[in-house]
Protein backbone atom coordinates (compact mmCIF):
# COMPACT_ATOMS: atom_id res chain seq x y z
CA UNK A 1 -12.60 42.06 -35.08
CA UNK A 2 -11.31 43.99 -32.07
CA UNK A 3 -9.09 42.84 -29.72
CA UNK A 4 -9.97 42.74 -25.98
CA UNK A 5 -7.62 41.92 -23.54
CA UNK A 6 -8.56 39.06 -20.92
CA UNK A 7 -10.17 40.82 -18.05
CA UNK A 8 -7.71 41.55 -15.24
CA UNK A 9 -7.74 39.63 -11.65
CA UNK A 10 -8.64 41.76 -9.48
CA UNK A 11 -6.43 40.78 -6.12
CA UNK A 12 -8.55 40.79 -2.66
CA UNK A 13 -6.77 40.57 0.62
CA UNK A 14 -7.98 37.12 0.86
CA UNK A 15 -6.41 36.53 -2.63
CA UNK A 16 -3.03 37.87 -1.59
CA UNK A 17 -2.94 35.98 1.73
CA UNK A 18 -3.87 32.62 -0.06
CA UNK A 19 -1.25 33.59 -2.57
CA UNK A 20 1.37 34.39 0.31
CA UNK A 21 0.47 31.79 2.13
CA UNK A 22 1.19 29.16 -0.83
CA UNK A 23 4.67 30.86 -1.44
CA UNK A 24 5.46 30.88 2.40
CA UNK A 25 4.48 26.64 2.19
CA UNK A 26 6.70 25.96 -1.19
CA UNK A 27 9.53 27.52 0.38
CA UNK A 28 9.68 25.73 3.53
CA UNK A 29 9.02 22.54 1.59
CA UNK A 30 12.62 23.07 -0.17
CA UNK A 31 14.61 23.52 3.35
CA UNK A 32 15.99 20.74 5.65
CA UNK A 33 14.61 19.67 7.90
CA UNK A 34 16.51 20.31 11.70
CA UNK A 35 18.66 17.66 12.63
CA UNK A 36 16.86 16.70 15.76
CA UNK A 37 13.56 16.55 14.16
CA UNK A 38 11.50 13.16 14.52
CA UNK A 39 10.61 11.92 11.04
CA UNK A 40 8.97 9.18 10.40
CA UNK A 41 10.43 5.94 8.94
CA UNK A 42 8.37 3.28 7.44
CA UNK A 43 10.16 -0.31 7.02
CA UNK A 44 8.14 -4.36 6.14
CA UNK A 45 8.63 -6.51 8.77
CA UNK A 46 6.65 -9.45 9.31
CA UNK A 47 3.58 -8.96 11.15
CA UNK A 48 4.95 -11.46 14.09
CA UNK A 49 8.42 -9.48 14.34
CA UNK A 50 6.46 -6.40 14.55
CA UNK A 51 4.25 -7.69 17.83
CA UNK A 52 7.26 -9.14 19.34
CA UNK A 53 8.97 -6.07 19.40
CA UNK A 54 6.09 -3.89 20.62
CA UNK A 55 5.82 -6.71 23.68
CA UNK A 56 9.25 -5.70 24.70
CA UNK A 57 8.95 -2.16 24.16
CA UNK A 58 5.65 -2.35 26.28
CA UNK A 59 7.24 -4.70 28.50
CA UNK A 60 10.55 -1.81 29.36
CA UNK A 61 8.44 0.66 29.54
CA UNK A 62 9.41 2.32 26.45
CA UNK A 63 7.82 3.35 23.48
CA UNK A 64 8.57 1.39 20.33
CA UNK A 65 10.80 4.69 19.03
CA UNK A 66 12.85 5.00 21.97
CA UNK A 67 13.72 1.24 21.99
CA UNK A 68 14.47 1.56 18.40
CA UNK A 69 16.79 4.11 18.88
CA UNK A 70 18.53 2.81 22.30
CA UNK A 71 18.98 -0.58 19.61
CA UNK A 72 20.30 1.68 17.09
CA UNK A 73 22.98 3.58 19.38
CA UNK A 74 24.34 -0.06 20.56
CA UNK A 75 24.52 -1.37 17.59
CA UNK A 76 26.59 1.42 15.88
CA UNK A 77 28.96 1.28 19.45
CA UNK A 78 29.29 -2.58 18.86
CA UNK A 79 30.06 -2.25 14.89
């Protein structure tokens, strides 16, 4: 019995771009992230911490990140 090679892929431009594309996303994936960037951070609280803390974020004026973060640079001034 003959041997046939497996037919060959034949690359469109949409192929390569897809292909390009992919590489382009894994490689970013693998670098850090800026130091300034906002990431998300996920933590359990109970449900009636949670609602007391977006009353006083709503009640400042401030959203519940920037009150986190104002709470976060006192408490690493004070300890």
């Amino acid at each position: 019995m003959a041997k046939i090679a497996p037919p060959t892929e034949k690359k469109t431009p949409v192929k390569r771009a897809v292909k390009k594309a992919i590489e382009m996303k894994s490689n970013k994936a693998t670098g850090q992230t800026p130091p300034d960037a906002i990431i998300p951070l996920q933590i359990k609280i109970p449900e009636t911490v949670k609602n007391e803390f977006k009353a006083m974020a709503s009640i400042r004026g401030q959203s519940m990140n920037a009150l986190f973060l104002e709470m976060f640079e006192e408490y690493k001034e004070s300890h």
